[in-house]
C-alpha atoms as a PDB file:
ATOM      1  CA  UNK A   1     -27.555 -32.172   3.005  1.00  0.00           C
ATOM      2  CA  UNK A   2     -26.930 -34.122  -0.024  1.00  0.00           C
ATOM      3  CA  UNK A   3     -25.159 -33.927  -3.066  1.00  0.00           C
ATOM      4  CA  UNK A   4     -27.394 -33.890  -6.465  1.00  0.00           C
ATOM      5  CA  UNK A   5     -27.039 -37.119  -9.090  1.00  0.00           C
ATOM      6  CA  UNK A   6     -24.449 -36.081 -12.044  1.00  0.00           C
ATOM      7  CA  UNK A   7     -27.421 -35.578 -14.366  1.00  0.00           C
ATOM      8  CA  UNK A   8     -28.600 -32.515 -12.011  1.00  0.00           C
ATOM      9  CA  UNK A   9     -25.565 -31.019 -11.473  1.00  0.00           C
ATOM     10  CA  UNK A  10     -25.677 -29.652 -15.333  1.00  0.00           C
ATOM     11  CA  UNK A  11     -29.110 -28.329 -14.908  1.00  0.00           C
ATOM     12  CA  UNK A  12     -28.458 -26.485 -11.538  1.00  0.00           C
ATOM     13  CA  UNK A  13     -25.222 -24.842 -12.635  1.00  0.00           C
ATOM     14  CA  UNK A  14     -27.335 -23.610 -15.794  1.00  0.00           C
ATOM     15  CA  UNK A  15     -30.183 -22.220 -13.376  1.00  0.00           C
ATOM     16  CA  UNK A  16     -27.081 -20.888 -10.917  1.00  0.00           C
ATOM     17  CA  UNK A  17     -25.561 -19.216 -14.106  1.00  0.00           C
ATOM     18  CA  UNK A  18     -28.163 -16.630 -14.585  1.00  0.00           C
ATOM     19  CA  UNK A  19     -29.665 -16.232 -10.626  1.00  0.00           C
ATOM     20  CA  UNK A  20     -29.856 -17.618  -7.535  1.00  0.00           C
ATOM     21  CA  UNK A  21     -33.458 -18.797  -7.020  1.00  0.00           C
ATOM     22  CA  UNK A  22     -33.563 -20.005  -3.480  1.00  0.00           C
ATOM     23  CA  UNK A  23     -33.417 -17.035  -1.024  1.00  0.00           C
ATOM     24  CA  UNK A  24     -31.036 -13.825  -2.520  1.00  0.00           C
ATOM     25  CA  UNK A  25     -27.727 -14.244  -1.923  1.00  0.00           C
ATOM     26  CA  UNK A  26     -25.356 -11.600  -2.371  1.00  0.00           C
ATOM     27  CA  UNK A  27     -21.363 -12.296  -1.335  1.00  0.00           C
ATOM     28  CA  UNK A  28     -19.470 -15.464  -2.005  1.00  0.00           C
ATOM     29  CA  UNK A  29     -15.960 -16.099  -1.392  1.00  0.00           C
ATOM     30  CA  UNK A  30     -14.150 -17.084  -4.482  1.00  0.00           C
ATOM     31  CA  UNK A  31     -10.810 -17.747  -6.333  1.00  0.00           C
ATOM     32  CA  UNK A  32      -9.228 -16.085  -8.997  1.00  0.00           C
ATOM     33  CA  UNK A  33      -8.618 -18.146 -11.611  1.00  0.00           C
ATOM     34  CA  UNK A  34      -7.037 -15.985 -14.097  1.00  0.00           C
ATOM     35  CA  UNK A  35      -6.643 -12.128 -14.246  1.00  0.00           C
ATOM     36  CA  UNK A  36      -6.385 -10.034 -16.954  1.00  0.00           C
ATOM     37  CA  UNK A  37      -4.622  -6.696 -16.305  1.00  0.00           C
ATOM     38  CA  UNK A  38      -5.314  -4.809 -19.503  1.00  0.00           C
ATOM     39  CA  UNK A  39      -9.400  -5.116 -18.754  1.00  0.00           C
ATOM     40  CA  UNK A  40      -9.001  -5.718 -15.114  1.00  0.00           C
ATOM     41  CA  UNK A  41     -11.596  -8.466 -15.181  1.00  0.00           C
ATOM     42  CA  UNK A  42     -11.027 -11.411 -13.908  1.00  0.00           C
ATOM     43  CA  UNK A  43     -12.150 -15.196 -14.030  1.00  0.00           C
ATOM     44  CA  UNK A  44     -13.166 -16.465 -10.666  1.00  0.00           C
ATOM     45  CA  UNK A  45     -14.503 -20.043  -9.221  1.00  0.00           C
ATOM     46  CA  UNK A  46     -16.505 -19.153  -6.278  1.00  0.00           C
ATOM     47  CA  UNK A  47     -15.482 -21.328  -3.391  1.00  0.00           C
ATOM     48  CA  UNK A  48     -18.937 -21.925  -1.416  1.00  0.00           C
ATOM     49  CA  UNK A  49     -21.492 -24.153  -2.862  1.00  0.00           C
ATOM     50  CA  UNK A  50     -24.745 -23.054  -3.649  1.00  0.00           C
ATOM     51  CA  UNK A  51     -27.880 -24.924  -1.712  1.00  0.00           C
ATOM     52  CA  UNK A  52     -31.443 -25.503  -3.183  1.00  0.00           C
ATOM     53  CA  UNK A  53     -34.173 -27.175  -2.209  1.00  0.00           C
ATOM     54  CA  UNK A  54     -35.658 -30.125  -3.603  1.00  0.00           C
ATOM     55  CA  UNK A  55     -38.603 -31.144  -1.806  1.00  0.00           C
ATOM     56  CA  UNK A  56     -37.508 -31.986   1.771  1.00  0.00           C
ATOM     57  CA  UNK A  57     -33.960 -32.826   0.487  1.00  0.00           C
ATOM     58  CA  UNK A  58     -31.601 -29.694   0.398  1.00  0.00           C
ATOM     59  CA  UNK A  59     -28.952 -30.106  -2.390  1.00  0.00           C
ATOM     60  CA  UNK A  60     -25.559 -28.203  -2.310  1.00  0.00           C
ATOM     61  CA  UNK A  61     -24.359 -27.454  -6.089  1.00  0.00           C
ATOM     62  CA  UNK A  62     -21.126 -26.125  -6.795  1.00  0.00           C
ATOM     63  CA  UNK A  63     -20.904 -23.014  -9.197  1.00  0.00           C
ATOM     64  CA  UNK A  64     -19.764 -22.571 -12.623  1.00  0.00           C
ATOM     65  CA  UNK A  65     -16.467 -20.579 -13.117  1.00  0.00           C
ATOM     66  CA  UNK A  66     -17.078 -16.868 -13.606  1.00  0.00           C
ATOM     67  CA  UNK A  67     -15.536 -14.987 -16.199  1.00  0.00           C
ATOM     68  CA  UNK A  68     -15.113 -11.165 -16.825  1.00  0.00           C
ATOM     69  CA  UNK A  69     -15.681 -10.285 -13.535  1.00  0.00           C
ATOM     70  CA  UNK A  70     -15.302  -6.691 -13.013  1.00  0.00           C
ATOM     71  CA  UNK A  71     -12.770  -5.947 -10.148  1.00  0.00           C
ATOM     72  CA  UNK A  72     -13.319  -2.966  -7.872  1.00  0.00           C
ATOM     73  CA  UNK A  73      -9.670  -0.971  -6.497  1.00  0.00           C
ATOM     74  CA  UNK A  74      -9.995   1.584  -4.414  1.00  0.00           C
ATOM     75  CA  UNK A  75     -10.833   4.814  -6.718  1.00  0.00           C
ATOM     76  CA  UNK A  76     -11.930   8.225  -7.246  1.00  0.00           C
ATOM     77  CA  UNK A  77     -11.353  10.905  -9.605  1.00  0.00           C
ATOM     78  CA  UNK A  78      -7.708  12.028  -8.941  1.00  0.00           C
ATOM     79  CA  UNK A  79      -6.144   8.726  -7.374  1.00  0.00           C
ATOM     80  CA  UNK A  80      -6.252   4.842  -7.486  1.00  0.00           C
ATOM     81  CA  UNK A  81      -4.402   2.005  -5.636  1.00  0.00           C
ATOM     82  CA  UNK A  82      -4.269  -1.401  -7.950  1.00  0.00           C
ATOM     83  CA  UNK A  83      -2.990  -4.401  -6.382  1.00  0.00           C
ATOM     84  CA  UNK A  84      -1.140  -7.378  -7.900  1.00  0.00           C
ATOM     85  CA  UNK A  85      -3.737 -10.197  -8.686  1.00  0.00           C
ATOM     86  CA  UNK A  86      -2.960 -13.779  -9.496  1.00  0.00           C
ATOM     87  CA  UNK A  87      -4.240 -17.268  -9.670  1.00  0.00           C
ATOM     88  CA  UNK A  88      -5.084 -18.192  -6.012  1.00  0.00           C
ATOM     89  CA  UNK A  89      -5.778 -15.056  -4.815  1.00  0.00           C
ATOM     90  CA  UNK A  90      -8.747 -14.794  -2.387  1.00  0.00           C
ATOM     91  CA  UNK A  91     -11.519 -12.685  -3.969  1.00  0.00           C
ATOM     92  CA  UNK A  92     -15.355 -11.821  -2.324  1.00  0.00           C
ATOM     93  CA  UNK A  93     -17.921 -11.950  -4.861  1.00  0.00           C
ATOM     94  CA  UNK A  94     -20.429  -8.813  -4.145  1.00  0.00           C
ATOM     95  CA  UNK A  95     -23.832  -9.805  -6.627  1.00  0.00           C
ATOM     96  CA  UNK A  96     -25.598  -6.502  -7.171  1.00  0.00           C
ATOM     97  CA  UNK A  97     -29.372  -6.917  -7.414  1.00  0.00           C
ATOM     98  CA  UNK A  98     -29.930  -5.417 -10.476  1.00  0.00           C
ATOM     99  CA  UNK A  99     -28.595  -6.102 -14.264  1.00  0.00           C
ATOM    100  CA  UNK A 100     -25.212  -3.666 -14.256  1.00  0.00           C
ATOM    101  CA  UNK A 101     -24.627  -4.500 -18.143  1.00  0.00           C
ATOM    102  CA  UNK A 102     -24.883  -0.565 -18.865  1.00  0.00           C
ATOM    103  CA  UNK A 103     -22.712   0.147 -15.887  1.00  0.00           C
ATOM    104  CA  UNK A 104     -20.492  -2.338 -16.828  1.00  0.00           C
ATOM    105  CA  UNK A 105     -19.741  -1.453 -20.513  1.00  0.00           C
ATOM    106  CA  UNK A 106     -20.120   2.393 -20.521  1.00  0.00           C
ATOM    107  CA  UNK A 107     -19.185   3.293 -16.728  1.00  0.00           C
ATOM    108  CA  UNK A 108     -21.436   5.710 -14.270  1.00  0.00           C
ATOM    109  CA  UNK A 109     -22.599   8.107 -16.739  1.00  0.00           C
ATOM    110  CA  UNK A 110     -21.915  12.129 -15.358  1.00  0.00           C
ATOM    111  CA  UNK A 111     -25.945  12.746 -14.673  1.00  0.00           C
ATOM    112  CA  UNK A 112     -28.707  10.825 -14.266  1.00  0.00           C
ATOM    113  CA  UNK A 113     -29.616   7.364 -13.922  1.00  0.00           C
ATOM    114  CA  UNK A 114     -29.836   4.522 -15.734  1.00  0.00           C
ATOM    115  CA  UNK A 115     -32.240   1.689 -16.723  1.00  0.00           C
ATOM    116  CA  UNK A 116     -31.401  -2.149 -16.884  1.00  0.00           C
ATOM    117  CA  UNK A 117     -32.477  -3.898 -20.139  1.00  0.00           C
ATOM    118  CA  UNK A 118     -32.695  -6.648 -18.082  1.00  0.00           C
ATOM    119  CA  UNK A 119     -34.991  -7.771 -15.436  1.00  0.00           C
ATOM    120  CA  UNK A 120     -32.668 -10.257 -13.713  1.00  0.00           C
ATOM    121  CA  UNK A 121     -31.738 -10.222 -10.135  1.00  0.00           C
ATOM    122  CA  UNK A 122     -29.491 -11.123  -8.176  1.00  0.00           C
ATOM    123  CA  UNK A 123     -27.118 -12.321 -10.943  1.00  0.00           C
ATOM    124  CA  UNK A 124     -23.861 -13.977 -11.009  1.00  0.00           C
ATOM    125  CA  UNK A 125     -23.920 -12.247 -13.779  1.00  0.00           C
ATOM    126  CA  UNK A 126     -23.809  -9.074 -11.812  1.00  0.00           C
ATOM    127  CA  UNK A 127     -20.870 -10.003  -9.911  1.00  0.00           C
ATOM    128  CA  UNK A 128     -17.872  -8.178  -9.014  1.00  0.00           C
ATOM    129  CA  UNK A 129     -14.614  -8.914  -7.407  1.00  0.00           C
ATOM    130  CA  UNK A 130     -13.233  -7.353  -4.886  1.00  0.00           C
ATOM    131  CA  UNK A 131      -9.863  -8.654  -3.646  1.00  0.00           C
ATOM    132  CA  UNK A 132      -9.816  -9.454  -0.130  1.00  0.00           C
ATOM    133  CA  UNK A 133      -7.519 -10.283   2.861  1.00  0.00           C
ATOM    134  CA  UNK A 134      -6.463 -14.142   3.269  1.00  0.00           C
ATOM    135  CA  UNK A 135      -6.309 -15.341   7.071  1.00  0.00           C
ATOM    136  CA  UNK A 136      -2.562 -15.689   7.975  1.00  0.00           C
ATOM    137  CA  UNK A 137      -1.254 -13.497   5.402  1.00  0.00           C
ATOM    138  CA  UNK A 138      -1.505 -10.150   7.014  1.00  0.00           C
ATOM    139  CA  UNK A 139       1.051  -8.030   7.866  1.00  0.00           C
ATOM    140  CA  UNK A 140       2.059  -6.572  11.684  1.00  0.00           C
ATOM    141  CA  UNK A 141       0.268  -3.971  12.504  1.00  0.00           C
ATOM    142  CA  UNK A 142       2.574  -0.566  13.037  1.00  0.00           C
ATOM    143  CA  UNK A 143       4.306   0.800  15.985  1.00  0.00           C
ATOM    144  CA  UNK A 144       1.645   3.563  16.200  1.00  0.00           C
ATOM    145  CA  UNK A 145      -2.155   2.534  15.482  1.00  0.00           C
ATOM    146  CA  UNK A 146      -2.798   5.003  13.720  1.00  0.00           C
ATOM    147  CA  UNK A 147      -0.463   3.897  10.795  1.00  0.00           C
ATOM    148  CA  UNK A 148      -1.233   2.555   7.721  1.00  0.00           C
ATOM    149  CA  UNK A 149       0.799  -0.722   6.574  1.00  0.00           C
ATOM    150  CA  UNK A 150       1.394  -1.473   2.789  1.00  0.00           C
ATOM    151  CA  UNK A 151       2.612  -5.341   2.654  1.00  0.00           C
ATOM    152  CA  UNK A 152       4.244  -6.032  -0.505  1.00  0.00           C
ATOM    153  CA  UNK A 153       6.219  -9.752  -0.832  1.00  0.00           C
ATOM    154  CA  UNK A 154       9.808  -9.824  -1.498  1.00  0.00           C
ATOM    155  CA  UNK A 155      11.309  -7.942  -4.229  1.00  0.00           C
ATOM    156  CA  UNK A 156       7.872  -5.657  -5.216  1.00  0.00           C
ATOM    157  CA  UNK A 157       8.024  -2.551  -5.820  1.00  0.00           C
ATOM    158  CA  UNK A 158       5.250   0.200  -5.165  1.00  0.00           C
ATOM    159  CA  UNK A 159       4.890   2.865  -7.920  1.00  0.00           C
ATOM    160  CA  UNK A 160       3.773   6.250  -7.521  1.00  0.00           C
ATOM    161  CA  UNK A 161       2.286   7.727 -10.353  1.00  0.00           C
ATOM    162  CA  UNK A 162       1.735   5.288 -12.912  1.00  0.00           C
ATOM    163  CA  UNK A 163       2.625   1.990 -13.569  1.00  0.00           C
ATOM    164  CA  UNK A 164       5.725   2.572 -15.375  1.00  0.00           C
ATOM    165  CA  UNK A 165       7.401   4.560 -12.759  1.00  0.00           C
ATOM    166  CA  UNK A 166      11.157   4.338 -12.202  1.00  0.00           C
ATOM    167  CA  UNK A 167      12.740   7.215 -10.921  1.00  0.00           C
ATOM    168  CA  UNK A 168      13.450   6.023  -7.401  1.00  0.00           C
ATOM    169  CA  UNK A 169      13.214   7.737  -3.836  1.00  0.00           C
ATOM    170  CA  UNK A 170      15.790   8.140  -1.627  1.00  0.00           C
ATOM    171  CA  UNK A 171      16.452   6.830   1.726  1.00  0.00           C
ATOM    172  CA  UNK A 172      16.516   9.080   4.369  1.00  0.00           C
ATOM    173  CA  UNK A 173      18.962   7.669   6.588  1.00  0.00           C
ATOM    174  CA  UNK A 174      21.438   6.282   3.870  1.00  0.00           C
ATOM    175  CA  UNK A 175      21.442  10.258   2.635  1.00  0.00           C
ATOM    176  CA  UNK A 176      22.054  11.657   6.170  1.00  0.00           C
ATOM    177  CA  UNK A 177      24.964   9.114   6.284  1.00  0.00           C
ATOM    178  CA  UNK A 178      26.666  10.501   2.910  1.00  0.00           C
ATOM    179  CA  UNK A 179      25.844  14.302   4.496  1.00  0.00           C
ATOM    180  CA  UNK A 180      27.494  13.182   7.229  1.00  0.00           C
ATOM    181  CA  UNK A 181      30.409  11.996   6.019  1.00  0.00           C
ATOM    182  CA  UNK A 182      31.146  15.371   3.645  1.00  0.00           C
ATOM    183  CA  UNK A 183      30.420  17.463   6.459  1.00  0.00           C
ATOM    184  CA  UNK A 184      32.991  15.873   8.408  1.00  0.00           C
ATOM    185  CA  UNK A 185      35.618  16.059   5.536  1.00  0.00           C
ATOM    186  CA  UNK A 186      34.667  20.159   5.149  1.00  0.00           C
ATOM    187  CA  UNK A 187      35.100  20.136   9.235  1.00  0.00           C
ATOM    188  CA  UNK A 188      38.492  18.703   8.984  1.00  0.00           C
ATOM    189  CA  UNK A 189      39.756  21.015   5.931  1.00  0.00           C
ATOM    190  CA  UNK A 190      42.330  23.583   6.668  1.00  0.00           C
ATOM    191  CA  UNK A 191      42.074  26.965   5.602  1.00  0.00           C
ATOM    192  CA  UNK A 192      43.907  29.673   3.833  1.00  0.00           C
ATOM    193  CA  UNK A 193      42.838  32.953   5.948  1.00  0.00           C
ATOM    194  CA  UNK A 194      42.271  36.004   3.992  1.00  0.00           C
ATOM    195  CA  UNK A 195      42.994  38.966   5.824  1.00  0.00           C
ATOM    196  CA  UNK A 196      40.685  41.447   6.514  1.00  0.00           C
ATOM    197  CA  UNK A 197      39.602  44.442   3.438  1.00  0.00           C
ATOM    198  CA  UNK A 198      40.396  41.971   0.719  1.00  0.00           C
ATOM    199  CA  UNK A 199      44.244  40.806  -0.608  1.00  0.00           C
ATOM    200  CA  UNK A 200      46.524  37.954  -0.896  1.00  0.00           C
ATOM    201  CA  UNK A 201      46.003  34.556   1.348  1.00  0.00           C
ATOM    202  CA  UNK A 202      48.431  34.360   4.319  1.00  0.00           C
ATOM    203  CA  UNK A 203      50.430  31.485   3.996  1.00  0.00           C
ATOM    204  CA  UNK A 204      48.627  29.989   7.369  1.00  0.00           C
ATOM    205  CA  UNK A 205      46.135  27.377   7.459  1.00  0.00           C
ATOM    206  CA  UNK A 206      43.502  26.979  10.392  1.00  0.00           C
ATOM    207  CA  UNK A 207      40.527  24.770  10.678  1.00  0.00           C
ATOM    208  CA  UNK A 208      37.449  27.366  10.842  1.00  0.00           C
ATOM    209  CA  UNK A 209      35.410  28.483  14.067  1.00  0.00           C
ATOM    210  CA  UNK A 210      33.142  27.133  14.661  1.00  0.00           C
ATOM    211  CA  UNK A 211      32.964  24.472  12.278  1.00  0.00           C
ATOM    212  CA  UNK A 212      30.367  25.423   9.539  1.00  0.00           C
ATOM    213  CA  UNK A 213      28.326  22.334  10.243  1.00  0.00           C
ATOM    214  CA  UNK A 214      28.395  22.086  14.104  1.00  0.00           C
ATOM    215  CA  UNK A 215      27.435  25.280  15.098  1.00  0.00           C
ATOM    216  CA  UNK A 216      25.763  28.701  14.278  1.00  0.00           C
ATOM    217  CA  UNK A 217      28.384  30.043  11.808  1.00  0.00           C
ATOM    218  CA  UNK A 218      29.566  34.123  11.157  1.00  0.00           C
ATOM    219  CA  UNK A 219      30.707  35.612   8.607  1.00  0.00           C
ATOM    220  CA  UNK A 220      32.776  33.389   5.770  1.00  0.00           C
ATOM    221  CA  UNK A 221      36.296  34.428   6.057  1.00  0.00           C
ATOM    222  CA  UNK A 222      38.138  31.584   4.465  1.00  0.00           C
ATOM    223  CA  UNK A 223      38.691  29.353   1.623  1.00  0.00           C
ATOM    224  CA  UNK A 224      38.410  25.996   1.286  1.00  0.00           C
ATOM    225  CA  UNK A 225      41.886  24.357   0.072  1.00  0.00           C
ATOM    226  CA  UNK A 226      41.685  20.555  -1.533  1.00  0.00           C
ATOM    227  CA  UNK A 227      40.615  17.612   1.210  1.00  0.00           C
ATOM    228  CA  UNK A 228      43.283  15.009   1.160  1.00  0.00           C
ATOM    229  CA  UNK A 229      41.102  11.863   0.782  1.00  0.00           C
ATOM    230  CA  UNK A 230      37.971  13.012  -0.814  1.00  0.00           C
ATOM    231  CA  UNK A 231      34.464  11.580  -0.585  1.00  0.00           C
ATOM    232  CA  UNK A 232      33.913   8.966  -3.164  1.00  0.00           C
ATOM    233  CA  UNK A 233      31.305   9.443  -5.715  1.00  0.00           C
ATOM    234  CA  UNK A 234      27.734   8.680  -4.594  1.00  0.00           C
ATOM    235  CA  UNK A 235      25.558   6.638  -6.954  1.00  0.00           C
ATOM    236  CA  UNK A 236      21.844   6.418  -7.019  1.00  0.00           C
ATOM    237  CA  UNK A 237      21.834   3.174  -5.889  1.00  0.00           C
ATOM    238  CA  UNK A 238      23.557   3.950  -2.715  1.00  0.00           C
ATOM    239  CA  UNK A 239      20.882   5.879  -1.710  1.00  0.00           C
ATOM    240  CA  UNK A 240      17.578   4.674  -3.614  1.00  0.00           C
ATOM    241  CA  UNK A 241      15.158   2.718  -2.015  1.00  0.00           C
ATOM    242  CA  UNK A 242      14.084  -0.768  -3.732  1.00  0.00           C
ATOM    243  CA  UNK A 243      11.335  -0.664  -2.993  1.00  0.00           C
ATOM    244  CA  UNK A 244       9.442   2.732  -4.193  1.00  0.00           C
ATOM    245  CA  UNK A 245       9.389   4.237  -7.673  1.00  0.00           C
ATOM    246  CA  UNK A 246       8.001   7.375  -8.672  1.00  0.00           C
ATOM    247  CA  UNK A 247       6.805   9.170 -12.046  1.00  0.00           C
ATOM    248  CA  UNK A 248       8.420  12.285 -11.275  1.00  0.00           C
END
């Protein structure tokens, strides 16, 4: 295989710009270029060189840049996962067979079906983007197979919601620990007993029984005087996970 003259290499990218006229071809690996996250399009250079043949001489041309490439998330109706997308990023290029232009600028319409203006195929034109995996940057897979794992880098955070989510979540086990910790305080209390029908507190103090967070409890007969070293405050962040953010 051989690569064209420069004087070709203008001509093919022109022909490569609007099809692909040797066989159909319809994936490409490519990378993003530049992303734009208010029209989730993106500009991609597609990584594999496209071959053509030139009498008995097959000639490998490399393709233009693509720009405004559509890129397909995960979607429906009621939910959508968007990923962060930057320069490098791996992307495969799916080329539908048909001109998408209508698709493209007014979305599937509700009924129906629709007709191409144009009679291309196989179009770079027709490309979209859908962000793939790249080899050696996967996470471990989970304890139990049948998990899902969401691998975000260092200091990302995944919002629920929308994208300007803030209210955070709270970590299980750094709540149990703060639960923990009052419970044993209200364990330790003493008590004033109030005698039975009602009337003044006897001047005795008692730990309760059973402790009304280590057991089944009965009735409350007590009252709960001041704990000598209370619990400090507890602030969001010692609780909140970093790492999630919800809308509500």
């Amino acid at each position: 295989m051989t690569r064209p003259a420069a004087g070709l290499v203008s001509a093919f990218r022109s022909m490569a710009e609007d099809s692909i006229p040797d066989g159909v071809q319809v994936a490409i690996d490519a990378r993003v270029v530049s992303y734009d996250r208010t029209t989730q399009t993106a500009s991609v250079q597609p990584v594999v060189r496209a071959v053509y043949q030139i009498g008995d001489r097959e000639v490998a041309v490399e393709l233009p840049e693509l720009k405004g490439v559509p890129v397909q998330w995960p979607a429906t109706s009621g939910a959508a996962l968007h990923l962060p997308l930057a320069a490098g990023d791996r992307v495969l290029l799916i080329i539908r067979d048909r001109s998408h232009d209508e698709i493209d600028q007014n979305g599937i319409p509700s009924s129906g079906t629709v007709e191409p203006d144009s009679a291309r195929r196989f179009s770079l034109s027709d490309a979209v983007a859908v962000p793939a995996r790249e080899e050696g940057g996967l996470p471990s897979e989970a304890t139990n197979a049948s998990d899902p794992v969401l691998y975000m880098t260092a200091g990302g955070t995944l919002r629920i919601g929308d994208g300007a989510a803030t209210q955070a979540l709270a970590l299980a086990q750094e709540t149990a620990a703060k639960i923990r910790r009052i419970e044993s305080y209200l364990n330790q209390s003493t008590f004033s007993v109030v005698p039975t029908g009602g009337g003044p507190a006897i001047g005795v103090t008692t730990a309760p029984t059973p402790s009304p967070f280590a057991g089944a409890t009965g009735s409350l007969f007590a009252l709960a005087s001041a704990v000598a070293a209370p619990e400090a405050a507890t602030l969001t962040a010692n609780v909140a996970s970093t790492r999630v953010s919800t809308d509500g």
